[in-house]
Protein backbone atom coordinates (compact mmCIF):
# COMPACT_ATOMS: atom_id res chain seq x y z
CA UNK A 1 82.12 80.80 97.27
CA UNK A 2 82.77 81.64 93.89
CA UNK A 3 85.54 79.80 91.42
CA UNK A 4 86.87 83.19 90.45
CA UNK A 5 87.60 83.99 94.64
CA UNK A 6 88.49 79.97 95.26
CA UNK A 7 91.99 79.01 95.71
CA UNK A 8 93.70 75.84 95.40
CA UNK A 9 94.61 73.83 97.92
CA UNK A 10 97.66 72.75 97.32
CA UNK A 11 100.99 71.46 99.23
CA UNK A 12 103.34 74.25 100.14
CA UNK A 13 105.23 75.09 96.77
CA UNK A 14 108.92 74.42 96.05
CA UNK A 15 111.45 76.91 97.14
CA UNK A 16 111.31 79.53 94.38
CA UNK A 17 114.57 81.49 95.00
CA UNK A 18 116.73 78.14 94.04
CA UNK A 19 120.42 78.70 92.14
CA UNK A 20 118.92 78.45 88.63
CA UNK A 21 115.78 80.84 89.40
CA UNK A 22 118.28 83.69 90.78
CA UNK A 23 120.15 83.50 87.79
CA UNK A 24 117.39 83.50 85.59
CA UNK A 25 115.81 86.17 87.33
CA UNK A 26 119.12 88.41 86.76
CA UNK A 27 119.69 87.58 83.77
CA UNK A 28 115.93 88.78 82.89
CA UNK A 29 115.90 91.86 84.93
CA UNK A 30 118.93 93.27 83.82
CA UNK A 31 117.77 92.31 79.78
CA UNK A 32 114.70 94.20 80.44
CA UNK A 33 116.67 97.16 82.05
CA UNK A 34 118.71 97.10 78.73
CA UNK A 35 115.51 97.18 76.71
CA UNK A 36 113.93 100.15 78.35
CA UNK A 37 116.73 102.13 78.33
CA UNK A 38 117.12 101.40 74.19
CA UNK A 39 114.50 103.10 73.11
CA UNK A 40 115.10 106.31 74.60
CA UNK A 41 118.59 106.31 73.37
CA UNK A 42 117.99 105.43 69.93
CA UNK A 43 115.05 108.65 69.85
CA UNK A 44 117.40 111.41 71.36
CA UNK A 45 120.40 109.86 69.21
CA UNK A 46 118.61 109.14 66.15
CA UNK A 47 116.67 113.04 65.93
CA UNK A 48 120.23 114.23 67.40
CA UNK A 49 121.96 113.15 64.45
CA UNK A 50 119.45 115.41 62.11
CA UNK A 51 117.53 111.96 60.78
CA UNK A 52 114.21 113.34 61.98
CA UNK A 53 111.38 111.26 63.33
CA UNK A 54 111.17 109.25 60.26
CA UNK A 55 114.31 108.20 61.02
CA UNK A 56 112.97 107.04 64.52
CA UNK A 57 110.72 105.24 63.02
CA UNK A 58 112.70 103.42 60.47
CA UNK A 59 115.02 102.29 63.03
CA UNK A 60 112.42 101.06 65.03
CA UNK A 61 110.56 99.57 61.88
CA UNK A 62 113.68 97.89 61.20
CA UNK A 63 113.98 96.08 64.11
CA UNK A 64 110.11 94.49 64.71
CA UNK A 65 109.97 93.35 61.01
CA UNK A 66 112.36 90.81 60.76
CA UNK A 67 111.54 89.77 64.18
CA UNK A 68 108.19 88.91 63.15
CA UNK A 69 109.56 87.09 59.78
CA UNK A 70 111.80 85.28 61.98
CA UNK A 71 110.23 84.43 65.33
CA UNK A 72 108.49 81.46 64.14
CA UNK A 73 112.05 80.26 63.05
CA UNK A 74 113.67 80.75 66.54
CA UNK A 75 110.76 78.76 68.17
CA UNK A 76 111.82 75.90 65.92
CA UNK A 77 115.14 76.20 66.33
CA UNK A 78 114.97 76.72 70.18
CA UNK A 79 113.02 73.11 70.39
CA UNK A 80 115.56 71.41 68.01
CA UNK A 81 118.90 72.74 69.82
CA UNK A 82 117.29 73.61 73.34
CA UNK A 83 116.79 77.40 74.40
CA UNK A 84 119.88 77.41 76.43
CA UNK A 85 121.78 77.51 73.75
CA UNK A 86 119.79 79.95 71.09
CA UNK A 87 119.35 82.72 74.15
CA UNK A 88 123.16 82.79 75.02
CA UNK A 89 123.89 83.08 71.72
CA UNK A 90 121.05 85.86 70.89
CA UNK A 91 122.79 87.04 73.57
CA UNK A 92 126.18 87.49 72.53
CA UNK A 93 125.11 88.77 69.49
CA UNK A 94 122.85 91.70 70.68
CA UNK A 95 126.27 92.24 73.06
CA UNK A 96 128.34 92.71 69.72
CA UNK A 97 125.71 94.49 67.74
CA UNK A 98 125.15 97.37 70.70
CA UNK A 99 128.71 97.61 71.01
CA UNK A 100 128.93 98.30 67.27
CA UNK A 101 126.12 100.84 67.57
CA UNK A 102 127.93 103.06 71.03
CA UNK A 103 131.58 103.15 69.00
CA UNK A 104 129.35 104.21 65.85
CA UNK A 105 127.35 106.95 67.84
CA UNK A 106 131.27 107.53 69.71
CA UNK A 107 133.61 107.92 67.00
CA UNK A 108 131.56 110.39 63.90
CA UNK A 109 128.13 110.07 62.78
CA UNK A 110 126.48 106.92 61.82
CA UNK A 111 124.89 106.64 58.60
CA UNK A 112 121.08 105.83 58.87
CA UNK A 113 121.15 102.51 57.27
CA UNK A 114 124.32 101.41 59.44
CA UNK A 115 121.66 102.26 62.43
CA UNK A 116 118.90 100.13 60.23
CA UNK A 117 120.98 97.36 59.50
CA UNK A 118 122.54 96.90 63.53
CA UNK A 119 118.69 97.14 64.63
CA UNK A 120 117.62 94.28 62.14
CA UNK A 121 120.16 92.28 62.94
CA UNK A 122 119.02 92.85 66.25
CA UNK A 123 115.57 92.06 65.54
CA UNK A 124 117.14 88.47 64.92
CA UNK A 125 118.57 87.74 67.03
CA UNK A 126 115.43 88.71 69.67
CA UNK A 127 113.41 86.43 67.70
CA UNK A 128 115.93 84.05 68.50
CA UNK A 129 115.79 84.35 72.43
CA UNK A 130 112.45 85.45 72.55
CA UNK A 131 111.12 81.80 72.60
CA UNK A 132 113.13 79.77 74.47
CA UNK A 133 111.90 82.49 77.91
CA UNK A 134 108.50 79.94 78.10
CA UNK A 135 110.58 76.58 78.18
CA UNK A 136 113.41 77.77 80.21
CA UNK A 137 111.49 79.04 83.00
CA UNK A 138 109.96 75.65 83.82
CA UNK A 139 113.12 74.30 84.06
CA UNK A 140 113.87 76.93 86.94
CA UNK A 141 111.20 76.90 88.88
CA UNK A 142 109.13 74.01 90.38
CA UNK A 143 106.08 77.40 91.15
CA UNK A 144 105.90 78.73 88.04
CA UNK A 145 103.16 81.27 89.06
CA UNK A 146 105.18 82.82 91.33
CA UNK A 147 108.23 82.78 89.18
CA UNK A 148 105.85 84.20 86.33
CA UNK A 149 104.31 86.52 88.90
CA UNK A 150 108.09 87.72 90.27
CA UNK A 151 108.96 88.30 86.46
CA UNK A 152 106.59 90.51 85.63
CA UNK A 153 107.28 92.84 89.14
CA UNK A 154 111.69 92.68 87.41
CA UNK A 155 109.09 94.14 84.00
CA UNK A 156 107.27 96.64 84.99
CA UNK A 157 110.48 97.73 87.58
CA UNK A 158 112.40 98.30 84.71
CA UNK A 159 109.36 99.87 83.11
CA UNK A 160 109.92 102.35 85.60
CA UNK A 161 113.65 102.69 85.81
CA UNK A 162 115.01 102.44 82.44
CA UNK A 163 114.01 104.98 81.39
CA UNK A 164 114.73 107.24 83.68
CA UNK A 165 118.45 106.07 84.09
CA UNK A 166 118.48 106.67 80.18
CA UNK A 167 117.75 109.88 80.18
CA UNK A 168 120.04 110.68 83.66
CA UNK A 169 123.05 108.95 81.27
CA UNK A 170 122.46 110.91 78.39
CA UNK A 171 122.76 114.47 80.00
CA UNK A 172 125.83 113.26 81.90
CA UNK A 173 127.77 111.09 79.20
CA UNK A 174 125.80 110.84 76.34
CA UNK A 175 124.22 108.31 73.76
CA UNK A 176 127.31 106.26 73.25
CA UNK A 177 127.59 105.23 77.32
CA UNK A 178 123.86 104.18 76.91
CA UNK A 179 123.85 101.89 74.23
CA UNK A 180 127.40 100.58 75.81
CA UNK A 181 125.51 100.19 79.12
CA UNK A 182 122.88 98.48 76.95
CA UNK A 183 125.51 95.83 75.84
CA UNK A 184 126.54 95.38 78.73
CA UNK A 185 123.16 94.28 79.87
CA UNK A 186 122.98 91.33 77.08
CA UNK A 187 126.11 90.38 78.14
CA UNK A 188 125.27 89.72 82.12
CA UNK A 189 122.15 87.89 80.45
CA UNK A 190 124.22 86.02 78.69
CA UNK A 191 126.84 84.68 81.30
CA UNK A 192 123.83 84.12 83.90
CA UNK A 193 121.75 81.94 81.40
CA UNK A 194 125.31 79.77 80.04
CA UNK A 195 125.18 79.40 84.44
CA UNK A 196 122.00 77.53 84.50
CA UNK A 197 122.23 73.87 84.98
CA UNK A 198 119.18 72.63 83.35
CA UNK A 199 118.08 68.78 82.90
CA UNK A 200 117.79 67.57 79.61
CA UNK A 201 114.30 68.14 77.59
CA UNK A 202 112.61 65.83 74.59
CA UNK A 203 113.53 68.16 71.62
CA UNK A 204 112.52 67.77 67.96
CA UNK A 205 113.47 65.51 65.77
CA UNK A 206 116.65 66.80 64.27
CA UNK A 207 116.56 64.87 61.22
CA UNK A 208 113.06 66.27 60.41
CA UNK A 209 113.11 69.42 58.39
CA UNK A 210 112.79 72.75 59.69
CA UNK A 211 109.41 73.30 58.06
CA UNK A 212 107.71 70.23 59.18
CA UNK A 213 108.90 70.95 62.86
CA UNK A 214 107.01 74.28 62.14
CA UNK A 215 104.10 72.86 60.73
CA UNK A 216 104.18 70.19 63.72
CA UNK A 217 103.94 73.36 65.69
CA UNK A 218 101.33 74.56 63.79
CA UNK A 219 99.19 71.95 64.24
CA UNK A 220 99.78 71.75 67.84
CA UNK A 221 98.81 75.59 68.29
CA UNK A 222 95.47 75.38 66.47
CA UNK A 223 94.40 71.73 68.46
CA UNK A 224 94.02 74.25 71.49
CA UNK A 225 91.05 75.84 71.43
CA UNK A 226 91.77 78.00 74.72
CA UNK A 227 95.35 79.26 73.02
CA UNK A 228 93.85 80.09 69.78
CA UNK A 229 90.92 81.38 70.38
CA UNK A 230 92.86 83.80 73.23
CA UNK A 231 95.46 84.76 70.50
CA UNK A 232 92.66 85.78 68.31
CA UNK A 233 91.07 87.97 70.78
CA UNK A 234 94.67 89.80 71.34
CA UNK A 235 94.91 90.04 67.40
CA UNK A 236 91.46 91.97 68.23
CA UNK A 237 92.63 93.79 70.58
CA UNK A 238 96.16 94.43 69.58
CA UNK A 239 94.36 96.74 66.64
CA UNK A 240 91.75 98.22 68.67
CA UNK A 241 93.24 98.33 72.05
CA UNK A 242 97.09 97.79 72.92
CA UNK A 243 98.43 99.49 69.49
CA UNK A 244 96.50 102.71 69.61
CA UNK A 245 96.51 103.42 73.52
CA UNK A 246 99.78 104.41 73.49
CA UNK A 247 99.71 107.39 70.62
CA UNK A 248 96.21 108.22 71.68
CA UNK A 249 96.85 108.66 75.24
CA UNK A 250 100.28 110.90 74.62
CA UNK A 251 98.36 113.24 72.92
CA UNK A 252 95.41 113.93 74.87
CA UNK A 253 97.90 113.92 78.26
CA UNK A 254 100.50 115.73 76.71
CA UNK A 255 98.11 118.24 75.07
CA UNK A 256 96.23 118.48 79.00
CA UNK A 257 98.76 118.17 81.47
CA UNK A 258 102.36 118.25 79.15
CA UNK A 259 105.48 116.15 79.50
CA UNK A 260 105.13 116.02 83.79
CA UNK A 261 101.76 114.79 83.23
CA UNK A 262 102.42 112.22 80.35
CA UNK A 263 105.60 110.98 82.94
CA UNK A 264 103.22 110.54 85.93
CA UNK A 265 101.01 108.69 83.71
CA UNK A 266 103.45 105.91 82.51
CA UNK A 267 104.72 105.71 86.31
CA UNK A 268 101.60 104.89 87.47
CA UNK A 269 100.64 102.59 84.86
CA UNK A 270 104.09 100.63 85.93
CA UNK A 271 103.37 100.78 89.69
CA UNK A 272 99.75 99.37 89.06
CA UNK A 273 102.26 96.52 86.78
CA UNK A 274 103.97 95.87 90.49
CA UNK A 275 100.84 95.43 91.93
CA UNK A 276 99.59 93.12 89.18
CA UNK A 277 102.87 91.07 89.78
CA UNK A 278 102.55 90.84 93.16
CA UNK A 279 98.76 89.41 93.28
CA UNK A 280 99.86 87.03 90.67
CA UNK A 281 102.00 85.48 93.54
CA UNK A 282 99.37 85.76 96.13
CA UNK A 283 96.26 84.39 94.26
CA UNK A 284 95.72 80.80 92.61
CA UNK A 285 92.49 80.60 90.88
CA UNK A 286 91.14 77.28 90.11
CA UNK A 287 90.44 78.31 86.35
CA UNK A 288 93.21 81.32 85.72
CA UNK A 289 92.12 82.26 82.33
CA UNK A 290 88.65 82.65 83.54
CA UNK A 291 89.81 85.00 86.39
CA UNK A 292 92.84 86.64 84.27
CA UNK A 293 90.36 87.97 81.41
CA UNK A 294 87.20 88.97 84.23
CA UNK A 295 89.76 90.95 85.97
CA UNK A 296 91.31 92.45 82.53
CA UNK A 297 87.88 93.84 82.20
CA UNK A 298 89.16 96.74 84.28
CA UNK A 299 91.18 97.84 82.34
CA UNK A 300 88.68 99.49 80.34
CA UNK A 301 88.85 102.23 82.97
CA UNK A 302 92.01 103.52 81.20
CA UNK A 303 90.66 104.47 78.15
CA UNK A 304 87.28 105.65 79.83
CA UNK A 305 89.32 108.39 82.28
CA UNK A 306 91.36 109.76 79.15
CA UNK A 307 88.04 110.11 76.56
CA UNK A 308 86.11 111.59 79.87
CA UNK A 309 88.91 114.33 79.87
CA UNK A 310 88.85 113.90 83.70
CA UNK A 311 92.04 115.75 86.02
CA UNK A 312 95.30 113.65 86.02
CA UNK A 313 94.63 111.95 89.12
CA UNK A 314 92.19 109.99 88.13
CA UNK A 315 93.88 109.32 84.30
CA UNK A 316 97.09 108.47 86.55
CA UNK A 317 94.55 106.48 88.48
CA UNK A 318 93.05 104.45 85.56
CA UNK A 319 96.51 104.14 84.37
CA UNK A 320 97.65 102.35 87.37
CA UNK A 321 94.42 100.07 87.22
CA UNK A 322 95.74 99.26 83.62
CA UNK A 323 98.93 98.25 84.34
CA UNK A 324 98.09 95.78 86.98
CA UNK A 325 95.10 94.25 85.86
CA UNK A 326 97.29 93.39 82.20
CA UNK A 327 100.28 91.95 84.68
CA UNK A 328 98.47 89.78 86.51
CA UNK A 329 96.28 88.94 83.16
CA UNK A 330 100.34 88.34 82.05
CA UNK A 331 100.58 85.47 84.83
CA UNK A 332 97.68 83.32 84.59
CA UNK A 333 98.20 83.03 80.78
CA UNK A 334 102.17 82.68 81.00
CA UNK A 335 101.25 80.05 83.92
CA UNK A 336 98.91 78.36 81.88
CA UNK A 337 100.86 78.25 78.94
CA UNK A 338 103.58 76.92 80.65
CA UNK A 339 101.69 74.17 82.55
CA UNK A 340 99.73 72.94 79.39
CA UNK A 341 102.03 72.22 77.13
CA UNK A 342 104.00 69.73 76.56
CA UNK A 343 108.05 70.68 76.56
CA UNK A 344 109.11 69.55 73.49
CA UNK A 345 106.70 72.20 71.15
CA UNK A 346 106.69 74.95 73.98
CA UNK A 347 108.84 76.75 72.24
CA UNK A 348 107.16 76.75 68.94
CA UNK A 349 103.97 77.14 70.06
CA UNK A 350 105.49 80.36 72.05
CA UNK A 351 106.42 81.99 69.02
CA UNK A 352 102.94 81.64 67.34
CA UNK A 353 102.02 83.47 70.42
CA UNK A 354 104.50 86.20 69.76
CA UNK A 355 103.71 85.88 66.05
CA UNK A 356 99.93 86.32 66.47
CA UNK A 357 99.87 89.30 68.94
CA UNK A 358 103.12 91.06 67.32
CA UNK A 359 100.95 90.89 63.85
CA UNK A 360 98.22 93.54 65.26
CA UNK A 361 99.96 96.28 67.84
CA UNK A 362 101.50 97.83 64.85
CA UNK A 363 98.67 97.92 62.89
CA UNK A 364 96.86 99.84 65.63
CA UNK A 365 99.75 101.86 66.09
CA UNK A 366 99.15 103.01 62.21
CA UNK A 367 95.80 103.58 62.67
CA UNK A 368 95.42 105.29 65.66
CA UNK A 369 96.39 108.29 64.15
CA UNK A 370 94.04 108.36 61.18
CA UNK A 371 90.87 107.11 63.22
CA UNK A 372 91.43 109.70 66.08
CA UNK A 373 91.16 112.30 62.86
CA UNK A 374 88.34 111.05 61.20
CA UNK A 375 85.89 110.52 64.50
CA UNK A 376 88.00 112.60 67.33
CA UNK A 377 90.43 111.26 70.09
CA UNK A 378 87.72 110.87 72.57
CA UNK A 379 85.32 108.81 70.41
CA UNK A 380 88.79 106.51 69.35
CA UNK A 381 88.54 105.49 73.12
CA UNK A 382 85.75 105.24 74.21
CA UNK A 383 85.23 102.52 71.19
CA UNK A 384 88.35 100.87 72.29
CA UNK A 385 86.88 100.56 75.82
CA UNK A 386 84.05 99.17 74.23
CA UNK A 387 85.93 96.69 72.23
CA UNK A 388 88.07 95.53 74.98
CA UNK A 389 84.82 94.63 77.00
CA UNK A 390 83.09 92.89 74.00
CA UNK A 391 86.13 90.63 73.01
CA UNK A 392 86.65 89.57 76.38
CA UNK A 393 82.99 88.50 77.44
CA UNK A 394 82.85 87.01 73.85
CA UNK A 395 86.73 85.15 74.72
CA UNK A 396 84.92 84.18 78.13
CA UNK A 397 82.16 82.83 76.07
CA UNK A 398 84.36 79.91 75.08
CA UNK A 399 83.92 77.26 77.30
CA UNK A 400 88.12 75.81 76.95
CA UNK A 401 88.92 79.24 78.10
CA UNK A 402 86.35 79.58 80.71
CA UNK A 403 86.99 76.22 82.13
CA UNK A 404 90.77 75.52 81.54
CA UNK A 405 92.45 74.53 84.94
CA UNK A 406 94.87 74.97 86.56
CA UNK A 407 97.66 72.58 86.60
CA UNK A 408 101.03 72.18 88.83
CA UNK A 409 104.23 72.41 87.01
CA UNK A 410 105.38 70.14 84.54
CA UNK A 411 109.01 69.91 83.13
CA UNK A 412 109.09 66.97 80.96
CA UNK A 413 107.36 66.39 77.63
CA UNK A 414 104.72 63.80 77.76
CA UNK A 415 101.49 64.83 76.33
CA UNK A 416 98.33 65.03 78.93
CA UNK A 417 94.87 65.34 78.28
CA UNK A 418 94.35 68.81 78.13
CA UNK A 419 91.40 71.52 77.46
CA UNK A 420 91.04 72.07 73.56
């Protein structure tokens, strides 16, 4: 038997649906209902107001750059005053801020920097709960590969259902109730995280400054081989892969099989997310990286269907095998993440995660539009198929990544021998 089909033996996990996990898990679910509804709302409101799709994408540009110039700050800050405490309060301020945003879009017609400024702010204070989701979870859940795994099913649910519940709330009431429902979202997050009852963690030195606490995680994130040498790949990737997918693919299906077949697309690719999610809870490989990036490899039959120009059962098909192969890829590296390192740099070391891999989707986003013109949307594809395949034999290559093991949950901060 192989190590990529051998399981662990283990004793029968904790209970995972405890007090603090149901909370959590509401509190997540109901966020990432908000934050697939948003986007819909800001593009009907945004191009309803006259602003144009440049004014989409300022508002959306103003919200992902000062996350990234901030992330690495809320990492820091979430280990020095516990994530508890940063996420309620990103919370409450993403509450305020979409509430300021409905009674704008309510009572006249909101200037385009007003929208800017509410979604930088935003951006803030995302980078400031973004963080803390790595730390708190191990503090909820004694199985943290099923809490992982039952996270991502709540992602790619909501993937589904916002939005769809968006667009049904627009044509009955409008932007305003949207972005109001959307604050409401941050603020049930917010009430069911201030619920948890979570045991104290090591945090950083307070007295230290705030740039040697980053440069302590720093030099944490780069004494793991297996992290950075995964984080490069999805830099890799992230330009050649994630970013441009999601322009490439709307015009080829949109130009085939128009809006009905773009739709059935994107649900597929969130059903094959459930899926994903749900093997993440059933399977427990020995070495999860090993068997998170072989099974990835599949996904390269997304790309492959849409440059083929094959019938939209088969692109809804590849789609599907997409989304579930990149959830359950979403599991064993959360898991292992979350199992490696120790609690009292999680949190910084979690936002040179989001730092690294935020750095390159936008960049292929740019240039997805300028490649598929110079060599042709098919071509674009089939090369990012073929990068996708080479960067993950290449990450497999590495021998931390390939033989990184598992490990059971750990919840307090004293450092282990680990893989570097």
């Amino acid at each position: 038997m192989t190590t990529a089909t051998c399981d662990i033996r283990l004793p029968a996990p904790p209970r995972l649906w405890n007090r603090d996990f149901r909370l959590y898990f509401t509190a997540r679910l109901v966020s990432l209902l908000g934050d697939s509804m948003l986007p819909v709302a800001l593009l009907f409101g945004v191009v309803s107001l006259g602003y144009g799709t440049t004014g989409v994408g300022l508002v959306l540009a103003a919200q992902v750059l000062p996350f990234a110039a901030f992330v690495l700050f809320g990492g820091v800050l979430a280990d020095r005053f516990t994530p508890q405490r940063m996420m309620v309060g990103a919370d409450a301020a993403r509450f305020v801020l979409q509430a300021i945003a409905a009674t704008a879009f309510a009572t006249g017609h909101p200037a385009l920097w007003l929208l800017m400024m509410l979604s930088g702010l935003s951006g803030v204070a995302t980078a400031a709960f973004q963080p803390g989701l790595a730390s708190v979870i191990t503090q909820v859940s004694g199985d943290l590969q099923r809490a992982n795994a039952v996270t991502r099913v709540a992602e790619a649910m909501a993937t589904l259902g916002g939005p769809a519940v968006a667009g049904l709330l627009i044509a009955v009431s409008g932007v305003p109730v949207v972005l109001a429902a959307d604050s409401a979202t941050f603020a049930v997050s917010g009430v069911c995280l201030l619920m948890l009852r979570l045991a104290p963690v090591a945090r950083a030195a307070t007295q230290e400054s705030t740039w040697r606490n980053l440069v302590q995680g720093w030099h944490e994130f780069r004494s793991r081989t297996w992290m950075w040498s995964v984080i490069l790949a999805w830099i890799v990737l992230g330009i050649a892969v994630w970013g441009p997918i999601r322009p490439l693919a709307t015009i080829l299906v949109t130009d085939r099989h128009g809006a009905s077949g773009l739709g059935l697309m994107w649900t597929a690719f969130g059903a094959g997310g459930v899926v994903g999610g749900l093997a993440g809870v059933r399977f427990r490989p020995r070495h999860p990286l090993r068997v998170g990036a072989s099974v990835l490899l599949a996904w390269s039959v997304w790309p492959l269907t849409l440059a083929a120009g094959l019938p939209l059962a088969q692109v809804c098909g590849g789609a599907a095998v997409g989304g579930a192969t990149i959830a359950f890829w979403g599991v064993m590296w959360s898991t292992s993440v979350q199992t490696q390192i120790p609690a009292a740099v999680l949190n910084r070391i979690s936002a040179y995660e989001l730092a690294g891999s935020l750095i390159a989707f936008p960049i292929g986003q740019s240039l997805a539009g300028p490649v598929s013109d110079a060599v042709g949307t098919g071509p674009a594809l089939y090369t990012s198929a073929a990068v996708l395949v080479t960067v993950l034999i290449a990450m497999l290559c590495v021998p931390a990544v390939r033989h990184l093991g598992a490990r059971p949950a750990r919840n307090d901060s004293v450092e282990e021998p680990v893989a570097r």
